[in-house]
N, C-alpha and C. Protein backbone atom coordinates (compact mmCIF):
# COMPACT_ATOMS: atom_id res chain seq x y z
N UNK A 1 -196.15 -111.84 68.82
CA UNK A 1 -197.09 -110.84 68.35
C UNK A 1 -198.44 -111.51 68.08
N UNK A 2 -199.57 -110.80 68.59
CA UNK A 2 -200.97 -111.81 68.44
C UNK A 2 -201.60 -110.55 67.22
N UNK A 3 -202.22 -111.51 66.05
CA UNK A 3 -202.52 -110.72 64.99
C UNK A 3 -204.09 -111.26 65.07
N UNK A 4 -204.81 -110.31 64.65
CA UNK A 4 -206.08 -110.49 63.99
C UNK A 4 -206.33 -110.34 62.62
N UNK A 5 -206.75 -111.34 62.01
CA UNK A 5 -206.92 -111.33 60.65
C UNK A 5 -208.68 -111.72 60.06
N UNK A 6 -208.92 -111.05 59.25
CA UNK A 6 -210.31 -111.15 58.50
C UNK A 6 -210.42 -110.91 57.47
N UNK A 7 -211.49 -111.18 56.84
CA UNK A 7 -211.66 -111.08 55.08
C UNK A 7 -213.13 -111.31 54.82
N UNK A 8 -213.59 -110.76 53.65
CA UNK A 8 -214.68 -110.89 52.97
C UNK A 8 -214.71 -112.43 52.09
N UNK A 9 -215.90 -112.27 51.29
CA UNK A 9 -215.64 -113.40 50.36
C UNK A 9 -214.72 -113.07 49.51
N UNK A 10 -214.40 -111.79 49.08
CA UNK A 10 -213.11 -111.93 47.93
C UNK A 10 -211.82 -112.45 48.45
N UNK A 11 -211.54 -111.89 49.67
CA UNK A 11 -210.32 -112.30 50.03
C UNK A 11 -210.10 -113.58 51.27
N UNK A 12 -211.31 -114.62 51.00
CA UNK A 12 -211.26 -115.70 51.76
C UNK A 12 -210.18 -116.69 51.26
N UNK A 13 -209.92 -117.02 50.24
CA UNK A 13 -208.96 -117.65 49.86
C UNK A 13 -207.44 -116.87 50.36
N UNK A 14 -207.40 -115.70 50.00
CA UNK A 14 -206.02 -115.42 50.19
C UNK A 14 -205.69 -115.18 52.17
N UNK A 15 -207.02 -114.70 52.77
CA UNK A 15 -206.86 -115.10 53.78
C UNK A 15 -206.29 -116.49 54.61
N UNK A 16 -206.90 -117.10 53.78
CA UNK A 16 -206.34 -118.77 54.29
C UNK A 16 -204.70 -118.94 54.27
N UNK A 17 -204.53 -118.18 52.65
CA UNK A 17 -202.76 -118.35 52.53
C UNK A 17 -202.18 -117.61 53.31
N UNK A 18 -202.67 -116.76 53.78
CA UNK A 18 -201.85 -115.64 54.89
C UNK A 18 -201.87 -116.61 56.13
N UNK A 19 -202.96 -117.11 56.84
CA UNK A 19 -203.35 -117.81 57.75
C UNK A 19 -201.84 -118.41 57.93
N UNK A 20 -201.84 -119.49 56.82
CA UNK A 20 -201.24 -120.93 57.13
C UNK A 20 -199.26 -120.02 57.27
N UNK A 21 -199.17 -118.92 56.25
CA UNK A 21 -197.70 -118.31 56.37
C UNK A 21 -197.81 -118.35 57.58
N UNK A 22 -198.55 -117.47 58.25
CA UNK A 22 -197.92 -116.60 59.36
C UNK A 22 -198.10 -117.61 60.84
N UNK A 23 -198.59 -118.64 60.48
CA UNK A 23 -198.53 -120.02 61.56
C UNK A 23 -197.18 -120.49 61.30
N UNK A 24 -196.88 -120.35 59.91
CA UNK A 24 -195.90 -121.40 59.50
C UNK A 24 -194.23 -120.61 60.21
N UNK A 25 -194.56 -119.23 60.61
CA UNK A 25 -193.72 -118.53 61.27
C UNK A 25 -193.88 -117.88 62.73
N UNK A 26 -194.80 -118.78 63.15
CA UNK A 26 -194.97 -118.76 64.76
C UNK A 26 -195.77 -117.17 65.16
N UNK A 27 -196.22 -117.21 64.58
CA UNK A 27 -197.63 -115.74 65.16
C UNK A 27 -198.62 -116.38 65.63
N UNK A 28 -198.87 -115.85 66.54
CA UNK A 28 -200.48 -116.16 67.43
C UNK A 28 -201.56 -115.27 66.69
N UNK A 29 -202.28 -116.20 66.26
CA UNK A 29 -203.50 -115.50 65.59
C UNK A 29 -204.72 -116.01 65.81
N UNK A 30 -205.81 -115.30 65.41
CA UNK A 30 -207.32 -115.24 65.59
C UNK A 30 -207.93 -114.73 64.51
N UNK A 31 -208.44 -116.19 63.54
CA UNK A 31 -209.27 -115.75 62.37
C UNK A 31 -210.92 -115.19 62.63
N UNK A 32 -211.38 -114.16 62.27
CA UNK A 32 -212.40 -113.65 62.80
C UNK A 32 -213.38 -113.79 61.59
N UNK A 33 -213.13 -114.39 60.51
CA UNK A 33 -213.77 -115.00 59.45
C UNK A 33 -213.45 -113.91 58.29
N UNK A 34 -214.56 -114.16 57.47
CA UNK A 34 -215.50 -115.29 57.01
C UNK A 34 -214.97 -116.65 56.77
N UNK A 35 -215.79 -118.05 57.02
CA UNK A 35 -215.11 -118.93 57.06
C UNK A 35 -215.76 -119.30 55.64
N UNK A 36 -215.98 -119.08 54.82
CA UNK A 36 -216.32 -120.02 53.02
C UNK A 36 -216.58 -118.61 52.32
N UNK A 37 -216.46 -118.84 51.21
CA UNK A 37 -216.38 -118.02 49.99
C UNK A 37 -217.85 -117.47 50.04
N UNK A 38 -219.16 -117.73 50.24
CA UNK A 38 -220.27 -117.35 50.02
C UNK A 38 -220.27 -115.75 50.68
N UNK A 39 -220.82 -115.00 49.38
CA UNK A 39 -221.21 -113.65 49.95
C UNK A 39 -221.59 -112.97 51.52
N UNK A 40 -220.88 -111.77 51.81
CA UNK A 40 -221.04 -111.39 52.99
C UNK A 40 -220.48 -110.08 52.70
N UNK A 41 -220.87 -109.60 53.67
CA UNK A 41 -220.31 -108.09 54.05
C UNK A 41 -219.39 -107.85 54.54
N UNK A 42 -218.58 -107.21 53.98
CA UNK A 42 -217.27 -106.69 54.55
C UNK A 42 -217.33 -106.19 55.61
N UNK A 43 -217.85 -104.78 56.07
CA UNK A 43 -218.13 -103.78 56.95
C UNK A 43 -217.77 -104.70 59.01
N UNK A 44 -218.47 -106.36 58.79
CA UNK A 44 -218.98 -106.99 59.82
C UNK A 44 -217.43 -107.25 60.15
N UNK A 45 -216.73 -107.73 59.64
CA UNK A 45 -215.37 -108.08 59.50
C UNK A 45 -214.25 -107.63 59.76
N UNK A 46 -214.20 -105.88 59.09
CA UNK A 46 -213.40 -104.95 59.18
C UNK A 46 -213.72 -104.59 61.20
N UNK A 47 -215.24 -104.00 61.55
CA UNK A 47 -215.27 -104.18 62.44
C UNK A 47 -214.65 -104.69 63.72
N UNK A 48 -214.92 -106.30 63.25
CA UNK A 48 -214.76 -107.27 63.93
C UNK A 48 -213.22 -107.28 64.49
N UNK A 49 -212.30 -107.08 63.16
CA UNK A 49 -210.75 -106.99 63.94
C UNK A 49 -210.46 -105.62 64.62
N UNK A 50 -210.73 -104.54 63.83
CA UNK A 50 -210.35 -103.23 64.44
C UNK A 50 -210.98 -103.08 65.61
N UNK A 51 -212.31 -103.92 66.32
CA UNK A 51 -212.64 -103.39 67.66
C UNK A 51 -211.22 -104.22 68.44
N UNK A 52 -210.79 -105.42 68.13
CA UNK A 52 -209.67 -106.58 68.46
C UNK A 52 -208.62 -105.53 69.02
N UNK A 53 -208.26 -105.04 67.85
CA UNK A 53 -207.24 -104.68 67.76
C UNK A 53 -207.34 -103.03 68.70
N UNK A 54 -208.02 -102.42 68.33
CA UNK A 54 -208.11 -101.02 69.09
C UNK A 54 -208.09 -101.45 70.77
N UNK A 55 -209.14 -102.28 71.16
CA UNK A 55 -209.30 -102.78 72.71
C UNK A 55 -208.10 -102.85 72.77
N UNK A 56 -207.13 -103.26 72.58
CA UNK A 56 -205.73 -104.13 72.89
C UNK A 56 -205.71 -105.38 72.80
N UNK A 57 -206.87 -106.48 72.29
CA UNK A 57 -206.56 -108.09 72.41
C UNK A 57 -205.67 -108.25 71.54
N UNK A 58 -205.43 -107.53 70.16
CA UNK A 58 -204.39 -108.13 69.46
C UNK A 58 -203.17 -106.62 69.35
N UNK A 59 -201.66 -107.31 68.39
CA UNK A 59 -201.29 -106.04 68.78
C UNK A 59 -201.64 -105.71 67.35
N UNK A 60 -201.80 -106.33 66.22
CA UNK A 60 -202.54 -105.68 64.70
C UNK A 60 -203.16 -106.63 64.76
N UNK A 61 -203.72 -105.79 62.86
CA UNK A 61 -204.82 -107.06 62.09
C UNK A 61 -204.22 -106.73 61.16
N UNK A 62 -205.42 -107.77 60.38
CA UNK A 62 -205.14 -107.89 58.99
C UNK A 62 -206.51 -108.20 57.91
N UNK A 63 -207.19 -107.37 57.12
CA UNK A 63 -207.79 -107.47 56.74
C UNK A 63 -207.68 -107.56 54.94
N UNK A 64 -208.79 -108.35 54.43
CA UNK A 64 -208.43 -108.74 53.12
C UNK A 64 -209.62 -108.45 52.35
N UNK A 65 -210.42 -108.17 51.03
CA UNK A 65 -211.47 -107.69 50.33
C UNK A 65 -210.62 -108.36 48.71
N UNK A 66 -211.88 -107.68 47.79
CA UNK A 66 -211.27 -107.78 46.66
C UNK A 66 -210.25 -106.84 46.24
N UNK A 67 -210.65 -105.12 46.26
CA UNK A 67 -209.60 -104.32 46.41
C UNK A 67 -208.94 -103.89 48.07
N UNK A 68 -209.65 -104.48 49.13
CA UNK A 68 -209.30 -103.50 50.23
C UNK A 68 -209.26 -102.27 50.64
N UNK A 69 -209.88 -101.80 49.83
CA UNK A 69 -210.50 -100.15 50.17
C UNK A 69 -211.98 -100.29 50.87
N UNK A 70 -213.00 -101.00 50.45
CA UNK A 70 -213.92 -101.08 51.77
C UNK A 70 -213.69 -101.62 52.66
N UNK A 71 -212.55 -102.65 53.31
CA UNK A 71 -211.93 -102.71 54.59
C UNK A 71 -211.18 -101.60 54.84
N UNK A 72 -210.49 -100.92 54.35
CA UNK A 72 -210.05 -99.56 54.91
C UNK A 72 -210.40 -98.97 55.63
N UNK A 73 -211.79 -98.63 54.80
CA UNK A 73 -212.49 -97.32 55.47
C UNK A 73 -213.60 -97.63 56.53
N UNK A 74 -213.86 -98.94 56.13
CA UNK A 74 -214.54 -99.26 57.54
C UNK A 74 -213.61 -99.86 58.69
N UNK A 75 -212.34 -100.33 58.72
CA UNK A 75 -211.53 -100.32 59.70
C UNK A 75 -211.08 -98.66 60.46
N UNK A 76 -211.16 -97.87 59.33
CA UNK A 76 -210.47 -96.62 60.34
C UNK A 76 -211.62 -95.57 60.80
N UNK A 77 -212.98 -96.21 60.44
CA UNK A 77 -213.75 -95.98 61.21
C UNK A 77 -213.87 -96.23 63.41
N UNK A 78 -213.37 -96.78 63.51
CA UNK A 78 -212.66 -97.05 64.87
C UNK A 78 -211.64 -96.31 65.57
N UNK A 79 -211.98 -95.79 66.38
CA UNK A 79 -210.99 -94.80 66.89
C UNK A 79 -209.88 -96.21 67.43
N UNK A 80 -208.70 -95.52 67.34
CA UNK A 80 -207.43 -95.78 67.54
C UNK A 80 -206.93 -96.72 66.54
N UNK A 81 -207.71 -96.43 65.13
CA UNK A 81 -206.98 -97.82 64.04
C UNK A 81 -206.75 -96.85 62.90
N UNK A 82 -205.59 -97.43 62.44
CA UNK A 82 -204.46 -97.20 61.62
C UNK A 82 -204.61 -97.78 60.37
N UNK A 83 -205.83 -98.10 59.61
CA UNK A 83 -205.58 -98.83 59.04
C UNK A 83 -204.61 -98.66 57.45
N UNK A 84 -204.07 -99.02 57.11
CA UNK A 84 -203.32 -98.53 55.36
C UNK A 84 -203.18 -99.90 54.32
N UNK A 85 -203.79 -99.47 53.70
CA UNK A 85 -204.23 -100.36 52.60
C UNK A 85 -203.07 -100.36 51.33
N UNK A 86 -201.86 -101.22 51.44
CA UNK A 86 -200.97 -101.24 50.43
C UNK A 86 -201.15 -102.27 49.34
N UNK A 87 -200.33 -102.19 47.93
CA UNK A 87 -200.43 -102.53 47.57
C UNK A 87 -199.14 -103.21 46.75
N UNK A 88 -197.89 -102.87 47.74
CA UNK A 88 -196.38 -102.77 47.39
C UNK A 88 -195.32 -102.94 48.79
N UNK A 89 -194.43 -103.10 49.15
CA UNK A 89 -193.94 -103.65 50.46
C UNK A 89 -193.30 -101.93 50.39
N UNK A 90 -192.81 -101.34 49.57
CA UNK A 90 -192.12 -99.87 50.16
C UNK A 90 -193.64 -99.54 50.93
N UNK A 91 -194.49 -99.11 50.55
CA UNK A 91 -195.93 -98.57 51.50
C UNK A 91 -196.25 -99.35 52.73
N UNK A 92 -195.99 -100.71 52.23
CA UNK A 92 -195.86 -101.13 53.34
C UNK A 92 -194.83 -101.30 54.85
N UNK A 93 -193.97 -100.77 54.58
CA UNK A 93 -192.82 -100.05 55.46
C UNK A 93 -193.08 -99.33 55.39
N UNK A 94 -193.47 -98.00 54.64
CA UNK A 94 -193.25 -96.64 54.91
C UNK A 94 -194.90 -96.44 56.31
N UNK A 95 -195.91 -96.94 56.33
CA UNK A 95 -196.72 -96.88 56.64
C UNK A 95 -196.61 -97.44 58.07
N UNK A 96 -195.97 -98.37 58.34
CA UNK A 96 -195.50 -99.16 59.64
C UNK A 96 -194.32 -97.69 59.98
N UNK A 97 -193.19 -97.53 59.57
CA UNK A 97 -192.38 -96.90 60.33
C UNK A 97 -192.92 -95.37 60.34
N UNK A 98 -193.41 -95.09 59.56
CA UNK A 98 -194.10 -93.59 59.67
C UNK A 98 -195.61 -93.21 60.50
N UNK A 99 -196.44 -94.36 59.93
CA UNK A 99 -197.69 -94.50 60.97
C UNK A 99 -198.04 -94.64 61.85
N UNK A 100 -197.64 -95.70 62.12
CA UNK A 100 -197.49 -96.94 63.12
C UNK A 100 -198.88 -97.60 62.79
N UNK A 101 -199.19 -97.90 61.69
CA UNK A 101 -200.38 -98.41 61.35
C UNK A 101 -200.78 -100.10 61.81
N UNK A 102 -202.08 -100.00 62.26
CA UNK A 102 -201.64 -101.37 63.33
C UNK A 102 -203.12 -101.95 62.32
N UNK A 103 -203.11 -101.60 61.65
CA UNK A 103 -204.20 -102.55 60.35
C UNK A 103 -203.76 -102.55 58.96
N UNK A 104 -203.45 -103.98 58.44
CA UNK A 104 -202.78 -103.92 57.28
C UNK A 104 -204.35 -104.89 56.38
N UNK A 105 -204.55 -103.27 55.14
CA UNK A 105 -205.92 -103.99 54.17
C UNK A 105 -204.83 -104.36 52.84
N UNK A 106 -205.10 -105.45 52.31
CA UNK A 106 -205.14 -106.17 50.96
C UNK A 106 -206.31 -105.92 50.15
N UNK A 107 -205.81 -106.14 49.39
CA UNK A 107 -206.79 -106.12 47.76
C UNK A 107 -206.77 -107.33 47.29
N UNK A 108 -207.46 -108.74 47.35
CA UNK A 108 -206.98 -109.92 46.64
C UNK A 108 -207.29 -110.00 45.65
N UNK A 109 -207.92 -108.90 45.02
CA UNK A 109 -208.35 -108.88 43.04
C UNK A 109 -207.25 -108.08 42.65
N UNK A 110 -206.16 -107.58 43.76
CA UNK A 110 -205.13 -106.47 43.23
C UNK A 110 -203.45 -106.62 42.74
N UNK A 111 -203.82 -107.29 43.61
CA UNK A 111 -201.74 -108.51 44.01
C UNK A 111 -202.19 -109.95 43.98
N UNK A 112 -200.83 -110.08 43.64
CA UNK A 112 -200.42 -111.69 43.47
C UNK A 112 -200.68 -112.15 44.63
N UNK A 113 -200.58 -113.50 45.21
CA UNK A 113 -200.36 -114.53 45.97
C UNK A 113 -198.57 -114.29 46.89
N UNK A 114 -198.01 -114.34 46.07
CA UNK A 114 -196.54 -113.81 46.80
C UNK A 114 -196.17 -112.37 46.83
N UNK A 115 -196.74 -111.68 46.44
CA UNK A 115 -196.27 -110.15 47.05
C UNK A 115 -197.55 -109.99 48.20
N UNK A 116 -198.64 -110.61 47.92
CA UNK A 116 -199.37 -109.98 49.40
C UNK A 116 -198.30 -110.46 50.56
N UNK A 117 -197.94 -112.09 50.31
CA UNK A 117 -197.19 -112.63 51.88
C UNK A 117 -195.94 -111.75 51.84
N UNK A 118 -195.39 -110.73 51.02
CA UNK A 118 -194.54 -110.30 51.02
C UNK A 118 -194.33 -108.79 51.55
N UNK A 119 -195.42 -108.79 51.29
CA UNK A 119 -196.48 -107.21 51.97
C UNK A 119 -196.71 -107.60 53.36
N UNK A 120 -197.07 -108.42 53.81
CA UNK A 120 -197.56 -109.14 54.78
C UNK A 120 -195.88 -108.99 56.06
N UNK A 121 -195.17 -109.46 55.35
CA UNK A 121 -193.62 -110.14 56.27
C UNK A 121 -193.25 -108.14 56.18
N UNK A 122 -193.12 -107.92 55.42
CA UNK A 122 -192.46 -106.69 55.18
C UNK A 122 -193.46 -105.69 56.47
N UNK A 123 -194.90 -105.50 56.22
CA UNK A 123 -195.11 -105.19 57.40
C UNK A 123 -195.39 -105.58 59.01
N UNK A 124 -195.55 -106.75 59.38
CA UNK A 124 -195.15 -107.49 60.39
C UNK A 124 -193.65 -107.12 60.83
N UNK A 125 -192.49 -106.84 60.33
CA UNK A 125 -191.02 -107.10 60.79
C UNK A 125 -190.50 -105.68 60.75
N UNK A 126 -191.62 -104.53 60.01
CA UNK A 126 -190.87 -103.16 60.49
C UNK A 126 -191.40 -102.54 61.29
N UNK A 127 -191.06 -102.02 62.54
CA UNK A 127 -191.07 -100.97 63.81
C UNK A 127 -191.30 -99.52 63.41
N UNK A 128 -192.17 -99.11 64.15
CA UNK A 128 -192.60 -97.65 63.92
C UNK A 128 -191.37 -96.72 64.21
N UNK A 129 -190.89 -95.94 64.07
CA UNK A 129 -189.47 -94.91 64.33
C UNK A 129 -189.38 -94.68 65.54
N UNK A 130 -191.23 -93.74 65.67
CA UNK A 130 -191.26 -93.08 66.86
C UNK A 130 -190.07 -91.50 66.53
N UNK A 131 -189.94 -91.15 65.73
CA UNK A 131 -189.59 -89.86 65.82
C UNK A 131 -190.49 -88.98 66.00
N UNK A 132 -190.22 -87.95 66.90
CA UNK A 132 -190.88 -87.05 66.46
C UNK A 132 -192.19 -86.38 65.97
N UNK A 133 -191.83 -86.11 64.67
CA UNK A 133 -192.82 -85.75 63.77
C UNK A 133 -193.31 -86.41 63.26
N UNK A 134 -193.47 -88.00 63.37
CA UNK A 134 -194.34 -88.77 63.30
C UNK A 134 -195.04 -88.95 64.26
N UNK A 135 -194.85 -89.17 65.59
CA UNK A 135 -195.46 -89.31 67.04
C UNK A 135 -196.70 -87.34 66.83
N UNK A 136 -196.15 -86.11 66.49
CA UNK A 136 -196.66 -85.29 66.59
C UNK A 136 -197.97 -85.49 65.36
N UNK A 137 -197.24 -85.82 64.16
CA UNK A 137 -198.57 -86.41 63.59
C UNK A 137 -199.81 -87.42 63.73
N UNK A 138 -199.17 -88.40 64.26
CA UNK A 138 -200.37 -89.00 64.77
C UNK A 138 -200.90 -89.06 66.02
N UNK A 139 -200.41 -87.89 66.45
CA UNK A 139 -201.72 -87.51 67.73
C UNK A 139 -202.35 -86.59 66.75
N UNK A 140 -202.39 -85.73 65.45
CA UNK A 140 -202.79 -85.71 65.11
C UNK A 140 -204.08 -85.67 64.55
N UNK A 141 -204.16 -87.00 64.12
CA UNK A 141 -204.96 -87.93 63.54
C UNK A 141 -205.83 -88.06 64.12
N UNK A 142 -205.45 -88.23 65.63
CA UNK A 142 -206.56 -88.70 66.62
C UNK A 142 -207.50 -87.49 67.50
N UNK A 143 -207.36 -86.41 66.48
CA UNK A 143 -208.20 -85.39 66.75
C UNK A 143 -208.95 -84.35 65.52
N UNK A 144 -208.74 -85.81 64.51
CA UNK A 144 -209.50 -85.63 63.28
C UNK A 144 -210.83 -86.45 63.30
């Protein structure tokens, strides 16, 4: 699975710890920055993976902020991105098998250090259903 991952200055540190997990478990990835803690804009970032990820170069991302709500909303600004901003591994399954949400936002002023990587594994390893009335909902979406 090739992931795209990015972050602001809040969530440059916890980006890094996600980084080194998800190497440490054989994912192909592409950090799209920020590379140091000094102030920047989110918006450039969120961008930056969701165009990744919508084109098809990656098959998700992963984006990180202090709360992850302005990566949200500027990730699902992009047609064909999914993005869902959890803050708990049930949302984070329910959002993968119900969504098929292919952008996962963090909050690193919100969660710990081990429930994000835990948020992180939990959505990486669950599969969308594809039932149904999820497939009917998110075509949906894509005519909102």
């Amino acid at each position: 699975m090739r992931i795209a991952i990015g972050a602001d200055h809040g969530g440059f540190d916890y980006k890094n710890k996600i980084l080194a997990h998800l190497k440490d478990k054989g994912y192909e990835i592409k950090d799209f920055g920020t590379y140091s803690s000094d102030s920047c804009d989110y918006p450039v970032f969120a961008k930056a993976v969701a165009e990744a990820v919508a084109g098809g170069e990656f098959d998700r991302g992963i984006l990180i902020c202090g709360t992850g709500i302005g990566m949200s909303i500027a990730a699902n600004k992009v047609k064909g991105i999914r993005a869902a901003l959890c803050s708990d591994t049930f949302s984070a399954h329910a959002t993968r098998e119900h969504n098929d949400s292919n952008v996962l936002c963090l909050g690193a002023r919100v969660i710990g250090d081990q429930l994000a990587l835990d948020i992180v594994d939990m959505w990486l390893k669950t599969d969308f259903s594809a039932g149904e009335r999820h497939i009917r909902r998110i075509k949906m979406l894509e005519d909102v």
